[in-house]
Protein backbone atom coordinates (compact mmCIF):
# COMPACT_ATOMS: atom_id res chain seq x y z
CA UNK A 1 -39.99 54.02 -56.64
CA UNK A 2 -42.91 56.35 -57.69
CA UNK A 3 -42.62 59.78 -58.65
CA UNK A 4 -44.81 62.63 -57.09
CA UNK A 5 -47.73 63.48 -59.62
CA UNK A 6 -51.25 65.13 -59.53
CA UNK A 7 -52.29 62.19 -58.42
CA UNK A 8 -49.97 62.17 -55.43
CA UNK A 9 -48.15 65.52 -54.97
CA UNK A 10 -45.41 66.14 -52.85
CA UNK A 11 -44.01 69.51 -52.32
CA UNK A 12 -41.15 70.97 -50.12
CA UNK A 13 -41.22 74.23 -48.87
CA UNK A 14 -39.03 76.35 -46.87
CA UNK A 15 -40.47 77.25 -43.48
CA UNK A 16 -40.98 81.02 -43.01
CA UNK A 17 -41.33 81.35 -39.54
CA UNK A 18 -39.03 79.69 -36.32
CA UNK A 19 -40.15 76.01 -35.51
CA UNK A 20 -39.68 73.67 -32.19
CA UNK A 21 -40.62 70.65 -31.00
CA UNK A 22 -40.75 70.01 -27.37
CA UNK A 23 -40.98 67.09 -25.57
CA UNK A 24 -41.33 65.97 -21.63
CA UNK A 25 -41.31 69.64 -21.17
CA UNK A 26 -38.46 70.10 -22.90
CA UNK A 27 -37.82 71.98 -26.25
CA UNK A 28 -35.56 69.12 -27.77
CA UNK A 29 -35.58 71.14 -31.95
CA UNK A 30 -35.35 74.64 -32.87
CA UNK A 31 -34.66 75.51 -35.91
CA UNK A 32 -35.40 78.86 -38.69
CA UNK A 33 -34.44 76.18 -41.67
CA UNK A 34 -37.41 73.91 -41.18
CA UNK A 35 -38.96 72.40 -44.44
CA UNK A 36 -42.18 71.87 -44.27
CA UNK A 37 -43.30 68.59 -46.56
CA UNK A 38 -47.16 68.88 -48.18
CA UNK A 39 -47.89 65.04 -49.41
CA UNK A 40 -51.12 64.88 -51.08
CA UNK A 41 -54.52 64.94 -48.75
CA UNK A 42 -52.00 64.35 -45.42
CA UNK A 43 -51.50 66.66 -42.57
CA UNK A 44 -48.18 68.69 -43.20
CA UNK A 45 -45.22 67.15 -41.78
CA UNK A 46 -42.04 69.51 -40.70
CA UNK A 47 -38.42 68.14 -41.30
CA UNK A 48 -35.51 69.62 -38.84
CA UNK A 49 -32.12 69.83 -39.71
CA UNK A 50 -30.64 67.43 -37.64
CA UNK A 51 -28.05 70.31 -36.41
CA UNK A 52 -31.18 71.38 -34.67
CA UNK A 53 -32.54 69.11 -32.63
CA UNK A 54 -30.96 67.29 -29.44
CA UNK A 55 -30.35 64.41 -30.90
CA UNK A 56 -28.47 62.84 -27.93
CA UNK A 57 -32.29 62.19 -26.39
CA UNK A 58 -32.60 59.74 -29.00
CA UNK A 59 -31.92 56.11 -29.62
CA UNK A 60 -32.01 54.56 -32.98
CA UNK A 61 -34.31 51.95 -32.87
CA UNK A 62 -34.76 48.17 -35.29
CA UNK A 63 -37.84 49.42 -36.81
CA UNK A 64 -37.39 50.68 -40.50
CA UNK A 65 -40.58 51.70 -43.14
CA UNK A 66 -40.83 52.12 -46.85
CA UNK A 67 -42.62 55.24 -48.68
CA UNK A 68 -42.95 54.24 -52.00
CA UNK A 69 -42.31 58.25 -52.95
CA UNK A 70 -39.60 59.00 -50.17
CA UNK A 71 -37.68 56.00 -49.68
CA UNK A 72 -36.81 54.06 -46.56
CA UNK A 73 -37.18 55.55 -43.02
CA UNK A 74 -35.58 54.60 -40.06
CA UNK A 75 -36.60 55.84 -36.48
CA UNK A 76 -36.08 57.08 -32.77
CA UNK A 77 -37.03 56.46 -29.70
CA UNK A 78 -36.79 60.14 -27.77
CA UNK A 79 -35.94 59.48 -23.13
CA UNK A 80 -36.15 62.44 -21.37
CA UNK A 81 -36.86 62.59 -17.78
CA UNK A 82 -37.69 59.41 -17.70
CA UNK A 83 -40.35 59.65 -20.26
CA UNK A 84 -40.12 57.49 -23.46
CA UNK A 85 -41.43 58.04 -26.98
CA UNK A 86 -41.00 54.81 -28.50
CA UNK A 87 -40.23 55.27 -32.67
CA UNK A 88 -41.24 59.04 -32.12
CA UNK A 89 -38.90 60.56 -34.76
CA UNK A 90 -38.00 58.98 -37.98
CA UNK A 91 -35.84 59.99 -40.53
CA UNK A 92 -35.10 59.34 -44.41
CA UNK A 93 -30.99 59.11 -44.73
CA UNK A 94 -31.24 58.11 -48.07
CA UNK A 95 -34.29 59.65 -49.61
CA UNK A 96 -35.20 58.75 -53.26
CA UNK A 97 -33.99 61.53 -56.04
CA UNK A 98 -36.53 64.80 -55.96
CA UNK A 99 -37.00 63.66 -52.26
CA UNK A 100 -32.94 64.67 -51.40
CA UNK A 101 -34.03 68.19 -49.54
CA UNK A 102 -35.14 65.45 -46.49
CA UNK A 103 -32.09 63.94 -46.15
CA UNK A 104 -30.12 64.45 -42.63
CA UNK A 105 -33.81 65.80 -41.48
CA UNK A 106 -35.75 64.69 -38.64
CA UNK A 107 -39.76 64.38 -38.04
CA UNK A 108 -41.73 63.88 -35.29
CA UNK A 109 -44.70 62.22 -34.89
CA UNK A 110 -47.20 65.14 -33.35
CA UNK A 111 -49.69 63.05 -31.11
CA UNK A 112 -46.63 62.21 -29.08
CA UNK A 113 -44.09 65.06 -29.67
CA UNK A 114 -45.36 69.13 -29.63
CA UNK A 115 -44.71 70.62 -32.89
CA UNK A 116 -45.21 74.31 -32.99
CA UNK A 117 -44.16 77.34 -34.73
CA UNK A 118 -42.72 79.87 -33.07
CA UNK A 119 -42.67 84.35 -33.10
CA UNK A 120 -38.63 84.84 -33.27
CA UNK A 121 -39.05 87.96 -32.11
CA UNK A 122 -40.45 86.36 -29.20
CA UNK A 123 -37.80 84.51 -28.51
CA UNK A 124 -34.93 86.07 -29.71
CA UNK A 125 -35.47 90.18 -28.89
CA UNK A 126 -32.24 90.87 -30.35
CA UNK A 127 -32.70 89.29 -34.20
CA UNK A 128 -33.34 92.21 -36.37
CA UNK A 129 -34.18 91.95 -40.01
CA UNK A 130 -32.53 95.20 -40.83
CA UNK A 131 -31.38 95.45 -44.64
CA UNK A 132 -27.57 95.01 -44.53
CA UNK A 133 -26.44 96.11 -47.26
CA UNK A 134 -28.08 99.32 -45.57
CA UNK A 135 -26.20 99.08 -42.73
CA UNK A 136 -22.73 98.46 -44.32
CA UNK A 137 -22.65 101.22 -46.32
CA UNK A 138 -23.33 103.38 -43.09
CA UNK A 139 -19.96 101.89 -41.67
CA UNK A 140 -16.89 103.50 -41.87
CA UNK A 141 -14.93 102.81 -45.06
CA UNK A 142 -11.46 102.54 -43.11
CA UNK A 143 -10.63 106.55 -43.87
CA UNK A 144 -12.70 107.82 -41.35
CA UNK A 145 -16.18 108.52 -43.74
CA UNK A 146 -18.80 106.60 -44.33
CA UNK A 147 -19.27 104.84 -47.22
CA UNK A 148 -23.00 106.07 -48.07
CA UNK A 149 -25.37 109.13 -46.93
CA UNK A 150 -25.54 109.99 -43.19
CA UNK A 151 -28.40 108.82 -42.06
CA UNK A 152 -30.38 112.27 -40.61
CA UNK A 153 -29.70 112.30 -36.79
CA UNK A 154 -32.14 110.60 -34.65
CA UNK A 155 -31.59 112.38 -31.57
CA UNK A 156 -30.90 116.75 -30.96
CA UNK A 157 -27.62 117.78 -30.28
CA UNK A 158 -28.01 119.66 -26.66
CA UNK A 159 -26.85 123.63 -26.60
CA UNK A 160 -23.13 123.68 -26.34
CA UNK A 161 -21.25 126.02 -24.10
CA UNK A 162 -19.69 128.94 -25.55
CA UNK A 163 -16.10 127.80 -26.93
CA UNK A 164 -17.05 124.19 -27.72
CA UNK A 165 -17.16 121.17 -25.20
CA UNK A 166 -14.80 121.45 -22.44
């Protein structure tokens, strides 16, 4: 086992955008808790929760390789439509210490699987990033107030009939 050094570093970052990976036509990961895995002068390589992707599409397969840094990986063979990806998708189950963020985490090999980040407000209109703690105290506190400020109306209140609303 060799430890990542400035000789050969290895960071693990957090993704901070939506990522997918999409095969045969098919979007078979999608995840917003992607790490994305920087090791030395290679291309980044982005790690998917295993929650995330369709993992019934894939077959575990004999072939098993050794990263002196990571540990052992074993791999997948992605069908779909007919289609094959042979050892397309490998994983490290048991990743070496330093290396444990991997673990129950999926890669894809990109010449033969799309990997591609993706606008979530594209695809999900509805996700707001509002500040919650905001938007809790704007809730009623069980009496009938609020529990912060009003917030000033956003909207006029249209002329009223004499004697109120009928």
């Amino acid at each position: 086992m060799l430890k990542p050094g400035p000789d050969h570093p290895i960071t693990l970052t957090p993704a901070k955008t939506r990522w997918r990976a999409k095969f045969a036509g098919h979007v078979i990961a999608d995840s917003n808790d992607a790490l994305i895995l920087q090791e030395a002068n290679y291309p980044p390589v982005v790690y998917f929760p295993r929650a995330d992707v369709g993992m019934e599409y894939m077959s575990r397969t004999e072939r098993q390789t050794h990263c002196p840094y990571k540990g052992d990986a074993a791999y997948y063979t992605i069908l779909m439509d007919g289609q094959f990806a042979e050892n397309a998708v490998w994983t490290y189950e048991q990743p070496f210490e330093g290396m444990d963020l991997i673990a129950e985490r999926v890669a894809f090999y990109t010449d033969r699987v799309e990997v591609y980040e993706v606008d979530d407000a594209a695809v999900n209109p509805h996700h707001h990033d509002e500040d919650v703690d905001e938007v809790v105290q704007h809730t009623d506190a069980g009496d009938g107030r609020s529990q912060g400020e009003h917030w000033a109306a956003n909207v006029d209140t249209p002329d009223q009939p004499e004697g109120g609303l009928r």
